[in-house]
PDB file of N, CA and C in Angstrom:
ATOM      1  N   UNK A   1       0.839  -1.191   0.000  1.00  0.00           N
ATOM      2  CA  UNK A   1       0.000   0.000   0.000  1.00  0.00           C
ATOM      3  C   UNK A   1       0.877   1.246   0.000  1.00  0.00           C
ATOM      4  N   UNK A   2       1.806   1.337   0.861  1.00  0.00           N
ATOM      5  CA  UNK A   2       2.788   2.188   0.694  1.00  0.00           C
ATOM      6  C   UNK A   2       3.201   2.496  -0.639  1.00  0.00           C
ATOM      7  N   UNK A   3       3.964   1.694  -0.885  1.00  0.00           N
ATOM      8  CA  UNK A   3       4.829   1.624  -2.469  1.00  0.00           C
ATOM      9  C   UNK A   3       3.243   1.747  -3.594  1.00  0.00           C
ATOM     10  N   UNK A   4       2.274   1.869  -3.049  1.00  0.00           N
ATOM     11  CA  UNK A   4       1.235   1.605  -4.465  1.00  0.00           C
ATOM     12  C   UNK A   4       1.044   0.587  -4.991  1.00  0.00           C
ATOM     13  N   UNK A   5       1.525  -0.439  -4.709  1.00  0.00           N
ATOM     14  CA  UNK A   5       1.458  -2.123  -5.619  1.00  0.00           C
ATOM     15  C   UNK A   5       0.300  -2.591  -4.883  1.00  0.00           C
ATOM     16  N   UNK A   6      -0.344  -1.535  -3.749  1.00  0.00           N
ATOM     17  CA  UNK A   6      -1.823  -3.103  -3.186  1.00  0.00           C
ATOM     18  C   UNK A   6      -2.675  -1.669  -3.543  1.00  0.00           C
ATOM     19  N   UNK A   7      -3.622  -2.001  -2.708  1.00  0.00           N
ATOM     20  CA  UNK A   7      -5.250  -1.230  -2.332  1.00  0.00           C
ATOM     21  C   UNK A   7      -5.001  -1.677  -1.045  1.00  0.00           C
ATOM     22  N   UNK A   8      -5.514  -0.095  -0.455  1.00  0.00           N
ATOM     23  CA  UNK A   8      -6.131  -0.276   1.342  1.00  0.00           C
ATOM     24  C   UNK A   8      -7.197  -1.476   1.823  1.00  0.00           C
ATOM     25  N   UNK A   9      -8.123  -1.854   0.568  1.00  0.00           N
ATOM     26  CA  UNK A   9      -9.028  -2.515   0.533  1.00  0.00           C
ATOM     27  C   UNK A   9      -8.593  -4.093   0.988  1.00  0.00           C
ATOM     28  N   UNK A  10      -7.586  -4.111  -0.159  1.00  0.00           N
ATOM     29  CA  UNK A  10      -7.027  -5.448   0.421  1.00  0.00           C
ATOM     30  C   UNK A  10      -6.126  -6.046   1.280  1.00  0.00           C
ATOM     31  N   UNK A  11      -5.331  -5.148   1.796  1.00  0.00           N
ATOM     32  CA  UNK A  11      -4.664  -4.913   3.020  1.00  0.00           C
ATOM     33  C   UNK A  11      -5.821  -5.023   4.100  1.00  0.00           C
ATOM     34  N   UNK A  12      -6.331  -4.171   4.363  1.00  0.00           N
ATOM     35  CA  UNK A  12      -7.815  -4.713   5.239  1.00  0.00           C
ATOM     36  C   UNK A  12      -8.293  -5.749   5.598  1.00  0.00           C
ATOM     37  N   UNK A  13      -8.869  -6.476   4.138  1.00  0.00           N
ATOM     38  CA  UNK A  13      -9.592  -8.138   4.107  1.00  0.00           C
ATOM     39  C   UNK A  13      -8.447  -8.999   4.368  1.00  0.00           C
ATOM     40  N   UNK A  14      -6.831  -9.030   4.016  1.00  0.00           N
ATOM     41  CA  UNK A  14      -6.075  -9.857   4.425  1.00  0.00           C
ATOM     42  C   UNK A  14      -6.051  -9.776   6.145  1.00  0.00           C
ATOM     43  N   UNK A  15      -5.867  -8.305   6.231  1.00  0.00           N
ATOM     44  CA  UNK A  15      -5.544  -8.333   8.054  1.00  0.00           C
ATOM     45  C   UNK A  15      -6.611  -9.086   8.820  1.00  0.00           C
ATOM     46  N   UNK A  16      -8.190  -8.910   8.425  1.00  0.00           N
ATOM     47  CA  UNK A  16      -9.000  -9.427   9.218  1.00  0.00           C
ATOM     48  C   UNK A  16      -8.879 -10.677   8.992  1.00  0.00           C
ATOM     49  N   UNK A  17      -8.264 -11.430   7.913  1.00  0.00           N
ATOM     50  CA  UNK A  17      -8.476 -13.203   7.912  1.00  0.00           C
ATOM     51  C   UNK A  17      -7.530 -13.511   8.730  1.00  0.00           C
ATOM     52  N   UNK A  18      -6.339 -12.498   8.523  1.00  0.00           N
ATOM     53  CA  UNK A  18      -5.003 -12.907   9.463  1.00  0.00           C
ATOM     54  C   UNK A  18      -6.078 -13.460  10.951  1.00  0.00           C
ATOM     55  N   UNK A  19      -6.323 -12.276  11.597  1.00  0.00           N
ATOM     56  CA  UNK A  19      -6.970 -12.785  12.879  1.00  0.00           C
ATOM     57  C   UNK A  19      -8.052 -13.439  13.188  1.00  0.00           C
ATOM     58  N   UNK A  20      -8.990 -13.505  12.011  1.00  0.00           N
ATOM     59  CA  UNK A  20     -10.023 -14.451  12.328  1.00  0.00           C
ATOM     60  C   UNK A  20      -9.559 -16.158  12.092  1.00  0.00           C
ATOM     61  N   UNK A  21      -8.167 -16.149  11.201  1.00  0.00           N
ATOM     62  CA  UNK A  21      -7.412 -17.513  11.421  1.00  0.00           C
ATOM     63  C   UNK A  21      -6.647 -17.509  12.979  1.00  0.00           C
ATOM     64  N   UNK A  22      -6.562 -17.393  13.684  1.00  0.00           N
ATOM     65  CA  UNK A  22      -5.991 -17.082  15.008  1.00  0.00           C
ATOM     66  C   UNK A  22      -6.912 -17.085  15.983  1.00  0.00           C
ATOM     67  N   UNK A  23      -7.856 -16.627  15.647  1.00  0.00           N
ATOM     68  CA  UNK A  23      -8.332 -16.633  16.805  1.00  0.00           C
ATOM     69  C   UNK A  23      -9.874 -17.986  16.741  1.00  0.00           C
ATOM     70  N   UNK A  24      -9.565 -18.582  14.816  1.00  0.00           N
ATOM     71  CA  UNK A  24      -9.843 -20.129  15.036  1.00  0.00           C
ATOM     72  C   UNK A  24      -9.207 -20.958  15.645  1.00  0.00           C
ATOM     73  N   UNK A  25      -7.843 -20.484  15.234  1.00  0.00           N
ATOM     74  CA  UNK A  25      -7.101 -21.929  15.597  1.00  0.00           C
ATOM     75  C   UNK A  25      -6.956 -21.591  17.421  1.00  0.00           C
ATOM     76  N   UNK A  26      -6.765 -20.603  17.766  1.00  0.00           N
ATOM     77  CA  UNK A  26      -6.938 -20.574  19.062  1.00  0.00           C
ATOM     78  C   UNK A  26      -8.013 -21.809  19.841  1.00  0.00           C
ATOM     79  N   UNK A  27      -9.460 -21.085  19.216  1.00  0.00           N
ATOM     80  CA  UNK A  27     -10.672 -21.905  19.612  1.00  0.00           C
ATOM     81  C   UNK A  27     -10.629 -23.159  19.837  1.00  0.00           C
ATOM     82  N   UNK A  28     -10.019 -23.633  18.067  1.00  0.00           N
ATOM     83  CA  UNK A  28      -9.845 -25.548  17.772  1.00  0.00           C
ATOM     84  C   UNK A  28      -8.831 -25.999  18.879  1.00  0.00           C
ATOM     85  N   UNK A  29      -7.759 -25.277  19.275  1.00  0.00           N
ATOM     86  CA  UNK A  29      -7.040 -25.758  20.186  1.00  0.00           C
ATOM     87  C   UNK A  29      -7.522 -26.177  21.046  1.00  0.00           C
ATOM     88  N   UNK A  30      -7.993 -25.150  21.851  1.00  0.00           N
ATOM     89  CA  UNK A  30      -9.266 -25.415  23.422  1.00  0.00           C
ATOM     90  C   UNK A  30      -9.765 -26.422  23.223  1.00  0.00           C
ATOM     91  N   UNK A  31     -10.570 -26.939  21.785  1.00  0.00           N
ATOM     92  CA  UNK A  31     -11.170 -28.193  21.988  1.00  0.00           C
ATOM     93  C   UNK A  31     -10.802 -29.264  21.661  1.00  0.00           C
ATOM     94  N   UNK A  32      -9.495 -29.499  21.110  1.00  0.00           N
ATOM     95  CA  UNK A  32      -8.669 -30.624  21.073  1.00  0.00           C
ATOM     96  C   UNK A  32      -7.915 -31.127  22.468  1.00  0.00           C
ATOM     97  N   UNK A  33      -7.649 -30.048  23.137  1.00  0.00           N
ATOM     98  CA  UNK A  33      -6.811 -30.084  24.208  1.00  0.00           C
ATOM     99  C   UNK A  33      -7.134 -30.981  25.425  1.00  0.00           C
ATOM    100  N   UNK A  34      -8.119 -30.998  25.836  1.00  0.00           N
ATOM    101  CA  UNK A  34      -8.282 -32.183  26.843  1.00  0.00           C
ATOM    102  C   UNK A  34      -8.482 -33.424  26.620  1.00  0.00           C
ATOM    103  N   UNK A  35      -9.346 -33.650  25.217  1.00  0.00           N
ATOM    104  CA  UNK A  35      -9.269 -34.976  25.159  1.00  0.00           C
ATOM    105  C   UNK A  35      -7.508 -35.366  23.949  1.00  0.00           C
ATOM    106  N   UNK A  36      -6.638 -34.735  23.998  1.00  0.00           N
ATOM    107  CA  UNK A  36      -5.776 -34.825  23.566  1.00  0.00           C
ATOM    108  C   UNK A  36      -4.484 -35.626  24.727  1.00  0.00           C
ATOM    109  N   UNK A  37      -5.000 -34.477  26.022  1.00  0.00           N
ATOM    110  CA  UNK A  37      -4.271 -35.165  27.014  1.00  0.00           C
ATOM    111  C   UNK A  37      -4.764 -36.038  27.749  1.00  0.00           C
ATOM    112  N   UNK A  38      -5.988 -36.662  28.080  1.00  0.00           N
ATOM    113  CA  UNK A  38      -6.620 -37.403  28.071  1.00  0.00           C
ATOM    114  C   UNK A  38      -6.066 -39.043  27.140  1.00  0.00           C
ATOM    115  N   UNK A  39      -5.832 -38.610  26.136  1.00  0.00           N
ATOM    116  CA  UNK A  39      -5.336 -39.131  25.329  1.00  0.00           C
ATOM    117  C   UNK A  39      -3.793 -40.080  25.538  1.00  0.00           C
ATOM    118  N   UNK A  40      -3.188 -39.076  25.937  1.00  0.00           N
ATOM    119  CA  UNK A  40      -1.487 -39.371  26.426  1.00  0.00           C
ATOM    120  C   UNK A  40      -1.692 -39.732  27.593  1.00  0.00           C
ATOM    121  N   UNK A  41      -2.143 -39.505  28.472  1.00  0.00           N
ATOM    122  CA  UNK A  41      -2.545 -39.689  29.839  1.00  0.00           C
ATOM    123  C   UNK A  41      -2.815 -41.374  29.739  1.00  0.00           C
TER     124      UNK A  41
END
């Protein structure tokens, strides 16, 4: 965006997937996690 080679637009829609992937995989974690150790246990 700086240099002119993007759009603000798409700088935007990338940033929000950035964190809405993060703060899935966050989620999926939580619910793998006990029966994961459960698991090893």
């Amino acid at each position: 965006v700086v240099n002119k080679r993007g759009s603000y637009i798409s700088l935007k829609a990338i940033s929000i997937m950035m964190v809405a992937s993060r703060l899935l995989g966050t989620l999926l974690a939580q619910v793998f996690f006990i029966p994961g150790a459960k698991y090893v246990a």
